[in-house]
Protein backbone atom coordinates (compact mmCIF):
# COMPACT_ATOMS: atom_id res chain seq x y z
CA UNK A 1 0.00 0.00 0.00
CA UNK A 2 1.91 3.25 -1.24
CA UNK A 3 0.61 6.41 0.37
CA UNK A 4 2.33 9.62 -1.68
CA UNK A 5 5.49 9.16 -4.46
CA UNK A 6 7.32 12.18 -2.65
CA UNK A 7 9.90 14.69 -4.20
CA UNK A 8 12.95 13.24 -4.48
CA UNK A 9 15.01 16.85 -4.54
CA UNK A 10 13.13 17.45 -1.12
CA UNK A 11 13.75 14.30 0.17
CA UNK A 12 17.57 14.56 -0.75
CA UNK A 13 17.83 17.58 0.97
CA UNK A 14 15.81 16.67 3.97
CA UNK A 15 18.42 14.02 4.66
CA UNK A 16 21.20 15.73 4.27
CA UNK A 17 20.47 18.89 6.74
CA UNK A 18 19.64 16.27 9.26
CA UNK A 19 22.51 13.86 8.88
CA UNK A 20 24.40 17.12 8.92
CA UNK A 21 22.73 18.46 12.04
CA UNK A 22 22.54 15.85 13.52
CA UNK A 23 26.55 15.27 13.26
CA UNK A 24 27.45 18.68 14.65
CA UNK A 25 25.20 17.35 18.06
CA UNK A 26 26.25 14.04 18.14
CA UNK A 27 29.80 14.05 17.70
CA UNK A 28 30.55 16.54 20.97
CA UNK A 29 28.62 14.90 22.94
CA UNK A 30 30.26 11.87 21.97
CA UNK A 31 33.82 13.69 22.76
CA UNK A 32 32.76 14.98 26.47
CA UNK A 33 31.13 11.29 26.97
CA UNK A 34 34.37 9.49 25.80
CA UNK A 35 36.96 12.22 27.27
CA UNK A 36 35.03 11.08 30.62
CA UNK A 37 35.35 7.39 30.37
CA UNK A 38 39.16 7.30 29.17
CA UNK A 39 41.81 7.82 31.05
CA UNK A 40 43.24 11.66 30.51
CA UNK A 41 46.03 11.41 32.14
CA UNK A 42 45.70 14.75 34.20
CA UNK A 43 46.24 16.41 31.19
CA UNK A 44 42.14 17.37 30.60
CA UNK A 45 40.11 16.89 27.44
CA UNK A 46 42.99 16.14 24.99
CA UNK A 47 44.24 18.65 22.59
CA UNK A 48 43.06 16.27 19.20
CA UNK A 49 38.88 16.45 20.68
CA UNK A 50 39.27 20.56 21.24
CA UNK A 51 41.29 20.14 17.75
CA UNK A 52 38.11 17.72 16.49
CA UNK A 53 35.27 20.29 17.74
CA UNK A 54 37.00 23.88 16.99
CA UNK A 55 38.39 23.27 13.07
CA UNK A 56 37.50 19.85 11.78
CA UNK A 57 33.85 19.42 12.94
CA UNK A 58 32.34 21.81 10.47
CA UNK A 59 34.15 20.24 7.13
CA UNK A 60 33.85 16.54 8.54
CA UNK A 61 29.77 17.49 9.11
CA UNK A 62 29.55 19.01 5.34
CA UNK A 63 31.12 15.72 4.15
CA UNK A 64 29.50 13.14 6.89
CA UNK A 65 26.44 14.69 6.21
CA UNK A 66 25.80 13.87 2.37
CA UNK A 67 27.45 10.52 2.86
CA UNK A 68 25.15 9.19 5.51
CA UNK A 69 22.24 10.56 3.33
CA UNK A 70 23.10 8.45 0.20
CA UNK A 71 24.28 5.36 2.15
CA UNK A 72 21.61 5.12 4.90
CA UNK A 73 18.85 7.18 4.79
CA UNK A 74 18.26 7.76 0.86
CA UNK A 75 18.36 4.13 0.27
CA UNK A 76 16.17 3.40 2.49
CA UNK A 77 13.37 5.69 1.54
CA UNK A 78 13.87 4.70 -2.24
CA UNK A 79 13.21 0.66 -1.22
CA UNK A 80 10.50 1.69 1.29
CA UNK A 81 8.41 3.50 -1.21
CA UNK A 82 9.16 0.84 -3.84
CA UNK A 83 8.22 -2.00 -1.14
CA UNK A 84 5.06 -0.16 0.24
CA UNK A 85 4.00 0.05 -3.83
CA UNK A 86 4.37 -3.64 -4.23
CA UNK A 87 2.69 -4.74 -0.93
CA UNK A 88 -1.04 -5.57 -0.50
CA UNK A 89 -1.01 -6.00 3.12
CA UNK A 90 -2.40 -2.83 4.68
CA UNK A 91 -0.47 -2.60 7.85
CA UNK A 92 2.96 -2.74 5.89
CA UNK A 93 2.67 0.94 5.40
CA UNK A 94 6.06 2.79 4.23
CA UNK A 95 7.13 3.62 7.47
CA UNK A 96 6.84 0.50 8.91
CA UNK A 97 9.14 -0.59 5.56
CA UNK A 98 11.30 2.55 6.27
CA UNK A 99 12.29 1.32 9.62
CA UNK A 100 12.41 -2.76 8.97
CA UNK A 101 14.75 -1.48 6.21
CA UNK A 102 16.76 1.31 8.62
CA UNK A 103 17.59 -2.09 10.65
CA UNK A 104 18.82 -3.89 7.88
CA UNK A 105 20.95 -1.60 5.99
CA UNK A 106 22.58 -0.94 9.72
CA UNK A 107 23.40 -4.43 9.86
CA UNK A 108 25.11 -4.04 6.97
CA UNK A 109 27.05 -0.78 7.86
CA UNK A 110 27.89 -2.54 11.05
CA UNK A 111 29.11 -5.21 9.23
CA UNK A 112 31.92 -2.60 7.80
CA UNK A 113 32.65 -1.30 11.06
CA UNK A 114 33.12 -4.75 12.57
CA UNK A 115 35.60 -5.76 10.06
CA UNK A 116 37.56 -2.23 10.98
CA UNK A 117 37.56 -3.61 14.77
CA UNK A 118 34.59 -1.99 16.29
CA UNK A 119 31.90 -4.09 17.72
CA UNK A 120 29.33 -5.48 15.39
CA UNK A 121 26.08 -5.16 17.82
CA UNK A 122 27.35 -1.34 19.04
CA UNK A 123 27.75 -0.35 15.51
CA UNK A 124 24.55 -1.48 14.32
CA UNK A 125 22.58 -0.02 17.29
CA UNK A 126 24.11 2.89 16.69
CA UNK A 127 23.81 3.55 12.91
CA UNK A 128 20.02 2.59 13.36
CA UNK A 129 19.85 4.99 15.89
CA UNK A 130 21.46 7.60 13.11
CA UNK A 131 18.49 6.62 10.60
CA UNK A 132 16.16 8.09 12.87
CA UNK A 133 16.48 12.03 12.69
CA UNK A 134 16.55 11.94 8.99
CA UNK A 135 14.32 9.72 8.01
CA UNK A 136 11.79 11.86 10.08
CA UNK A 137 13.17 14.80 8.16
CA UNK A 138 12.13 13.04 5.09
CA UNK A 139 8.32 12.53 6.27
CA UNK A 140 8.41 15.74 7.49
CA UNK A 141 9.33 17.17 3.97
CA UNK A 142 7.02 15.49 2.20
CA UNK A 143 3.98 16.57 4.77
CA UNK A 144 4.60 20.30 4.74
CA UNK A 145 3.59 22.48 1.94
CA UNK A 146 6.32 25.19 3.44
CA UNK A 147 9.13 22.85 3.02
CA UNK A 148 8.18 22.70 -0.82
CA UNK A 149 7.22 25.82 -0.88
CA UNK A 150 10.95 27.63 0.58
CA UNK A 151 13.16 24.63 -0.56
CA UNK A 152 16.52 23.90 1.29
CA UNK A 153 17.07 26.94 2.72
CA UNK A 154 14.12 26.08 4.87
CA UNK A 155 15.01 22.66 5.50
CA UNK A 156 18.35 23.70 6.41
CA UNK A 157 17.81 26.47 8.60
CA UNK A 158 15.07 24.07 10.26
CA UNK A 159 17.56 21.21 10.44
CA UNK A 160 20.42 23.45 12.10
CA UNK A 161 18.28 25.65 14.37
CA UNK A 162 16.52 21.81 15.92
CA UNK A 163 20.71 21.47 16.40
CA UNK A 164 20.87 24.25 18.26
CA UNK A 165 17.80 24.18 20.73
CA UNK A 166 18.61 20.47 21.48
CA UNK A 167 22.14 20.83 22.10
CA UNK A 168 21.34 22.37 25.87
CA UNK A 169 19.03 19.43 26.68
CA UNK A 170 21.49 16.81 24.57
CA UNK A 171 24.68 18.46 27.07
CA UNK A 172 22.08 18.27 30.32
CA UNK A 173 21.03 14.40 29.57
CA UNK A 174 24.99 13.72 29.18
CA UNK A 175 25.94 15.48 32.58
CA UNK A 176 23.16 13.63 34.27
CA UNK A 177 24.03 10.37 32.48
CA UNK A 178 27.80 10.75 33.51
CA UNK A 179 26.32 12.01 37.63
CA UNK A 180 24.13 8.66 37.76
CA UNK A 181 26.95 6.29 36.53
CA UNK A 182 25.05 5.40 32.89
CA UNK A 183 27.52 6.45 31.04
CA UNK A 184 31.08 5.06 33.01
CA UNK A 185 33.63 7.90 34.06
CA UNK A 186 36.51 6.93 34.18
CA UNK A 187 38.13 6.14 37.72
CA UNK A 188 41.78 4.79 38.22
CA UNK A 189 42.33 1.27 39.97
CA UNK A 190 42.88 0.94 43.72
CA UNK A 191 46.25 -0.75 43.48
CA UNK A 192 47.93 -1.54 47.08
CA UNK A 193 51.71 -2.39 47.94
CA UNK A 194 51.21 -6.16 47.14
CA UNK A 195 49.62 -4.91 43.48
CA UNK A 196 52.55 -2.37 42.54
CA UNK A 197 55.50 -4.97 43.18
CA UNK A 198 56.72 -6.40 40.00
CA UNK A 199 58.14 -4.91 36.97
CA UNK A 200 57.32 -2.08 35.38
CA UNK A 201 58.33 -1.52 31.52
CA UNK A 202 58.73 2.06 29.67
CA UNK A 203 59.11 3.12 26.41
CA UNK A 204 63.07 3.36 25.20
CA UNK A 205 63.84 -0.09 27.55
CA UNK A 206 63.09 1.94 30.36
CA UNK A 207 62.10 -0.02 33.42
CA UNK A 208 61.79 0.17 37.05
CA UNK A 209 61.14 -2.43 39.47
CA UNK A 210 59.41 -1.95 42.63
CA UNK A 211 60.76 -5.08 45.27
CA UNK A 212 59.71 -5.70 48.61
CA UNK A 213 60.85 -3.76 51.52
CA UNK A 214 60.38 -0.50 49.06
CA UNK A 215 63.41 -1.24 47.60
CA UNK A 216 63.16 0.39 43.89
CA UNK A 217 65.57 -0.55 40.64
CA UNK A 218 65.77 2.14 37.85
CA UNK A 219 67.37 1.09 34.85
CA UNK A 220 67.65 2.96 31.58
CA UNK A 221 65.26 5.84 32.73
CA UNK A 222 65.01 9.05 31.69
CA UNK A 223 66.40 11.75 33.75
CA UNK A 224 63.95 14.47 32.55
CA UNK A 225 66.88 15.73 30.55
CA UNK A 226 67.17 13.48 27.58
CA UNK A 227 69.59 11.36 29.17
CA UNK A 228 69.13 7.60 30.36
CA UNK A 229 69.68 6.65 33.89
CA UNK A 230 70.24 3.69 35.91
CA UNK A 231 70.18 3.30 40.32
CA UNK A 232 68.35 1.86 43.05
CA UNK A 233 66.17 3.30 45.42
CA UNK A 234 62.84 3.51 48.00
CA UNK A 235 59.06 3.84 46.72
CA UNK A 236 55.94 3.56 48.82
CA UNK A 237 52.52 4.13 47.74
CA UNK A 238 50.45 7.38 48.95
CA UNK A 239 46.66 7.41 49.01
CA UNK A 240 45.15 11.06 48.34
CA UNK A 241 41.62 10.49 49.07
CA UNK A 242 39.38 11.55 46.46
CA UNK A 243 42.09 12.23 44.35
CA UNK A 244 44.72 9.78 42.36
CA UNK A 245 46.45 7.45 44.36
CA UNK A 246 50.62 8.12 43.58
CA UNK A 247 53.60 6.13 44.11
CA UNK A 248 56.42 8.19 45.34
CA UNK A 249 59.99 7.35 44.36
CA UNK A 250 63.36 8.04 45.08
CA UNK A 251 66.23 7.45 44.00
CA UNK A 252 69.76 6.87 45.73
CA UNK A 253 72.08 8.22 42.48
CA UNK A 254 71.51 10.10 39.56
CA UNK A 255 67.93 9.62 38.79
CA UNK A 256 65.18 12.47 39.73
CA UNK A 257 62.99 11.89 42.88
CA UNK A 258 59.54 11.80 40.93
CA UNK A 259 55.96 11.13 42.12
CA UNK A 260 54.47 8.49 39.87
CA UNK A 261 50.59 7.93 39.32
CA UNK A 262 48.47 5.16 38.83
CA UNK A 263 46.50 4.89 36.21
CA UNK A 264 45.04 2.74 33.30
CA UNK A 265 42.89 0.05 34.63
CA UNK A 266 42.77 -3.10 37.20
CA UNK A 267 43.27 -5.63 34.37
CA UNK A 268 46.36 -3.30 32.52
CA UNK A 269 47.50 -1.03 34.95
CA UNK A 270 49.88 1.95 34.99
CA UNK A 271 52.48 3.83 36.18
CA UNK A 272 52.76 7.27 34.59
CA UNK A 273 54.74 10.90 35.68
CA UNK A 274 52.05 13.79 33.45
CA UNK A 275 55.04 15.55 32.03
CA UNK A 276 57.43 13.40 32.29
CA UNK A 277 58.54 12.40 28.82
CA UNK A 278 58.87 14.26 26.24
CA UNK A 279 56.76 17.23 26.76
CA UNK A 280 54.08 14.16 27.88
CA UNK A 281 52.96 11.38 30.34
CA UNK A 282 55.76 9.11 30.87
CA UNK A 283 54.27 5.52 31.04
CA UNK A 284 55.26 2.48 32.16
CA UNK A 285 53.05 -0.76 32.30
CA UNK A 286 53.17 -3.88 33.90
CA UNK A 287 55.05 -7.08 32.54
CA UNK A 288 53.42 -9.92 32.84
């Protein structure tokens, strides 16, 4: 049962202002989310996501955009109004077949990302999720006589102003999300004396091993300088409350006294000095 044929100019344009919308939204939310659940190491929201948002967003949304449009959401619209045409059965209306079809063509997408190392159920919920806004652009264009009537400039200016007003709730929902623990924040493990002896490996063959009795071996470490080191020393662990839990060392020869924290997570944990390394977080991890 086919309801109306639609404009195909209106509908390409639909899809694109809300792919393209709905990519400027998305993808900082998905930078404060992620830049919560990583591990920063004290260093803030890294410089590549304030890099991402300031100059790359708008040229990655102008090309993102078009290409979800002709991939997902154009695709699907052209095979739900061709299935709807063909079908007799009265409750498989086109947007039921727009939706059935969303699902499948994400399967599909996901099937891409899986084979680039992303998870195959994640990327699929996700890219259905995607299908959503613009596809609901699409009806919407088709329904209103002003859409047809101003062309893309009102689409657009509809598409990116919806952007706008959502982004306060969008940035609330993500605050409370992150306060309530549904979306993880990052915390660092709780690792006691017994879990910090053992051997500890840098980058350059750098590694330090933290013995019993806080007895501490240094060898090939960097001095801060550019120059290697190698000694023996004391380390104990220091717990600061709310904040990181450190591991202070010291060194008996030429090595730096340095305050090391723990990071990374129970199952791969790590040692790391913020500024340590060049201009960066000097990190070691455990051997096995």
């Amino acid at each position: 049962m086919n309801t109306h044929p639609g404009h195909p100019r209106h509908d390409t344009v639909a899809a694109i202002a809300a792919a393209t919308a709905q990519f400027l939204l998305a993808v900082p939310l998905w930078v404060i989310a992620d830049a919560h659940a990583v591990d920063g190491y004290g260093e803030g929201t890294p410089f590549f996501s304030v890099l991402l948002l300031v100059f790359l967003l708008p040229p990655l949304a102008v090309l993102c955009g078009p290409a979800h449009a002709v991939t997902l959401t154009l695709p699907v619209r052209a095979l739900a109004e061709r299935a709807a045409a063909r079908t007799t059965a009265p409750w498989l209306t086109e947007p039921r077949w727009r939706a059935l079809l969303a699902v499948v063509l994400a399967a599909v997408h996901a099937t891409v990302w899986a084979l680039l190392g992303f998870g195959f159920l994640t990327a699929w919920a996700w890219t259905a999720a995607s299908a959503v806004a613009p596809l609901l652009a699409v009806s919407a264009a088709r329904r209103r006589a002003r859409v047809r009537e101003f062309g893309a400039v009102a689409v657009w200016f509809r598409s990116i102003a919806t952007a706008i007003l959502a982004a306060p709730v969008a940035f609330g929902l993500v605050l409370a999300a992150l306060a309530t623990g549904v979306l993880p924040e990052y915390r660092p493990p709780a690792l006691g004396a017994a879990e910090l002896r053992g051997v500890w490996e840098g980058p350059d063959g750098a590694t330090l091993r933290l013995e019993p009795g806080e007895r501490a071996v240094l060898i090939n470490f960097d001095d801060g300088t550019g120059d290697s080191c190698d000694g023996t020393g004391s380390w104990w662990p220091k717990t600061n409350g709310t904040h990181r839990d450190t591991v202070t060392l010291t060194p008996d020869g030429q090595c730096p006294a340095s305050e090391w924290w723990i990071g990374g997570t129970a199952e791969e944990p790590e040692l790391y000095e913020p500024t340590g390394y060049e201009g960066g977080p000097y990190i070691f991890r455990r051997r096995d």
